[in-house]
Protein backbone atom coordinates (compact mmCIF):
# COMPACT_ATOMS: atom_id res chain seq x y z
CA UNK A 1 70.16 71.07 173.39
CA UNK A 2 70.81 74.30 171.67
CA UNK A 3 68.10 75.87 169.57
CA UNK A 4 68.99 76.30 165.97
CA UNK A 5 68.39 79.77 163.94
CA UNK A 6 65.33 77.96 161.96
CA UNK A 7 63.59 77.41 165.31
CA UNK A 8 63.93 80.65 166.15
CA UNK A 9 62.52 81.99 162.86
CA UNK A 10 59.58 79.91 163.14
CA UNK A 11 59.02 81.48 167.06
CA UNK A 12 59.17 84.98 165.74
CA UNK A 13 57.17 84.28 163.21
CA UNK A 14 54.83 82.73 165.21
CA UNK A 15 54.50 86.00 167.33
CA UNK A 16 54.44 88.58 164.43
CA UNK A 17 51.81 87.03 162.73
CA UNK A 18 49.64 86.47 166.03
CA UNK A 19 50.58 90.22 166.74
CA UNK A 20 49.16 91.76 163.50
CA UNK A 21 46.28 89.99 162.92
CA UNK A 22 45.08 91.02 166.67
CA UNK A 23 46.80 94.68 165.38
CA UNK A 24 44.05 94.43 161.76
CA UNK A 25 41.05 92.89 164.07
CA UNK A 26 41.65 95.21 167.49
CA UNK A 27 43.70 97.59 167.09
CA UNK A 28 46.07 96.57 169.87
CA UNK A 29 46.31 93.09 172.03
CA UNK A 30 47.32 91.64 175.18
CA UNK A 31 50.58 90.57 175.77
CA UNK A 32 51.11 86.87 174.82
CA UNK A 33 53.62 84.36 175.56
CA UNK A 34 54.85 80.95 172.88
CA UNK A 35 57.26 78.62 173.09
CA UNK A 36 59.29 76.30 170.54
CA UNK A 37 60.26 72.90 171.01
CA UNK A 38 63.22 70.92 169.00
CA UNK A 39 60.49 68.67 166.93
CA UNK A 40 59.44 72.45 166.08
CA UNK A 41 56.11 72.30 168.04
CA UNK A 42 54.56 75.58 168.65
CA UNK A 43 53.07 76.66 171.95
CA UNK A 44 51.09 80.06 173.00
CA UNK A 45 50.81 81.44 176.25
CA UNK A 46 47.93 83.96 176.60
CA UNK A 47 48.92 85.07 179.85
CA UNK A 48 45.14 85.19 181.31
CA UNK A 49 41.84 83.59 180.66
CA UNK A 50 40.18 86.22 179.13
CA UNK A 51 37.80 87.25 182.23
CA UNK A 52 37.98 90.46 183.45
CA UNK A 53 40.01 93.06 181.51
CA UNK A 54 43.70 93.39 182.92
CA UNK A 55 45.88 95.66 182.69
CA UNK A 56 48.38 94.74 179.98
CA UNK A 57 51.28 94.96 182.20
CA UNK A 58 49.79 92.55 184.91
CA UNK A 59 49.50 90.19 181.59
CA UNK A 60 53.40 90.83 180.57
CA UNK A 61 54.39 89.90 184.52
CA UNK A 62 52.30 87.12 184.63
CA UNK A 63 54.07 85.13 181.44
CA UNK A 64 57.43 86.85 182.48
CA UNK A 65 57.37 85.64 186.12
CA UNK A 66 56.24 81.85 184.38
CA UNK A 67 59.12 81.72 181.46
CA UNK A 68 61.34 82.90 184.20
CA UNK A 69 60.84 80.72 187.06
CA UNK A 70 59.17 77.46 185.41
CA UNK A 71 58.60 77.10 181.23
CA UNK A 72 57.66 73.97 179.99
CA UNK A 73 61.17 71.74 179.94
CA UNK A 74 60.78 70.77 176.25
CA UNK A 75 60.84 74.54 175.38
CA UNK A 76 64.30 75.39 173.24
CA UNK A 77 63.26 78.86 173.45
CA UNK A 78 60.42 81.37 174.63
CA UNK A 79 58.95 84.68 172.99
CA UNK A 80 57.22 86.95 175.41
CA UNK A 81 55.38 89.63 172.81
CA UNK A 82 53.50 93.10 173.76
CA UNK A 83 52.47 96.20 172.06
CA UNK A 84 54.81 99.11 172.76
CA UNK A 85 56.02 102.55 172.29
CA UNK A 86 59.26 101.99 170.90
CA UNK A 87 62.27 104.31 172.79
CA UNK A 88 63.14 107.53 171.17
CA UNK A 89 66.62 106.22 171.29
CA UNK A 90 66.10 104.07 168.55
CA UNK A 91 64.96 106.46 165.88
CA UNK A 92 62.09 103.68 164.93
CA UNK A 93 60.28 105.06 161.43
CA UNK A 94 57.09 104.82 163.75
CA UNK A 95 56.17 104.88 167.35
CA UNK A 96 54.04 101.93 167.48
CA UNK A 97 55.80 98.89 167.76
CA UNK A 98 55.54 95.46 168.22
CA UNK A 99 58.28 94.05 170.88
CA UNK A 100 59.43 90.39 170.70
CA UNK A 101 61.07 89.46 173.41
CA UNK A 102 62.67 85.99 172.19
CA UNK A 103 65.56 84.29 174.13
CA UNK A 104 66.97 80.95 174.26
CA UNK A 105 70.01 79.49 175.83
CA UNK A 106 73.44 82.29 174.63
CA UNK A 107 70.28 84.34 173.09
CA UNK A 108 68.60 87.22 173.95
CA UNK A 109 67.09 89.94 172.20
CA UNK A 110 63.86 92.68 172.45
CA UNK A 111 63.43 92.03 168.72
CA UNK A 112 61.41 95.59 167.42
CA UNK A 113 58.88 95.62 164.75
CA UNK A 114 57.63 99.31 163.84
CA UNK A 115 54.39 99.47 162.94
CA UNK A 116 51.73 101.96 161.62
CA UNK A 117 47.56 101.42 161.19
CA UNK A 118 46.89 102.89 157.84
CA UNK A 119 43.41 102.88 157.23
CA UNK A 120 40.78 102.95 160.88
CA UNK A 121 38.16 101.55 159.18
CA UNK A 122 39.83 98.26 157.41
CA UNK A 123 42.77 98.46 159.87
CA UNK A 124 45.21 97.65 157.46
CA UNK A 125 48.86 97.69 159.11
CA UNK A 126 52.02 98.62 157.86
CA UNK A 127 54.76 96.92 159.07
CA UNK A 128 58.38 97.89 158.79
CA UNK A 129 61.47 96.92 159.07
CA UNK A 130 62.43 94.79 162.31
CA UNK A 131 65.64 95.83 164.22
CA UNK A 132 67.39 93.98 167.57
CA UNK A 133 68.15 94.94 170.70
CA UNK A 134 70.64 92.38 172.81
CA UNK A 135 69.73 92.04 176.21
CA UNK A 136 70.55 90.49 179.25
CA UNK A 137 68.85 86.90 179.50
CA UNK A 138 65.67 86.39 181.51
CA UNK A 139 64.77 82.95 181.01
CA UNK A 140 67.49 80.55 180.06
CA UNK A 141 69.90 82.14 182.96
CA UNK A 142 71.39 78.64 183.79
């Protein structure tokens, strides 16, 4: 079954607001993983068990490697989500950014969200403007 453009809404949605409330409490985060069913059920993937402290590409392979070779069969689509340093190429209005990585079957996209911390102390963030990137699919190949 094809996933519709309200499922994959709710999956970014899902992931940006995950993103920046880890963004107000931390500062940063781990990379994280969710999927979306048809029914609309929600699903997160955080990539480790929270022993240790990995390194936050170790987390991105780890959820990567899974949504590539085995995601739950009920999943319409997958978001694989990390903190980045978005390419000069794309003249972002900030550095920071938060990448979603969201595909489904004929869908693929590094989905950018620039982002700034305003205030240290309260860690409000300022998001802006999201822009997509279309990329080659990773985990609905077939």
């Amino acid at each position: 079954m094809d996933v519709t453009q309200t499922r994959l809404n709710q999956l970014f949605t899902f992931s940006m607001d995950f993103a920046k409330e880890m963004l107000e409490e931390n500062g940063d985060f781990y990379p994280f993983g969710a999927t979306v069913s048809e029914e609309g059920r929600l699903a997160a993937d955080p990539g480790h068990d929270g022993s240790d402290e990995p390194e936050a590409h170790d987390v991105y392979r780890v959820i990567f490697d899974r949504f590539a070779t085995g995601r739950p069969s009920e999943a319409l689509a997958a978001a694989l989500v990390a903190n980045v340093t978005i390419p000069d190429e794309f003249d972002a209005p900030a550095k920071d950014g938060v990448r979603v990585h969201i595909e489904s079957k004929g869908y693929a996209r590094f989905i950018y969200v620039p982002y700034e911390i305003i205030s240290e102390d309260a860690r409000e963030v300022r998001l802006h403007d999201p822009f997509a990137v279309e990329i080659s699919p990773s985990f609905f190949t077939a």
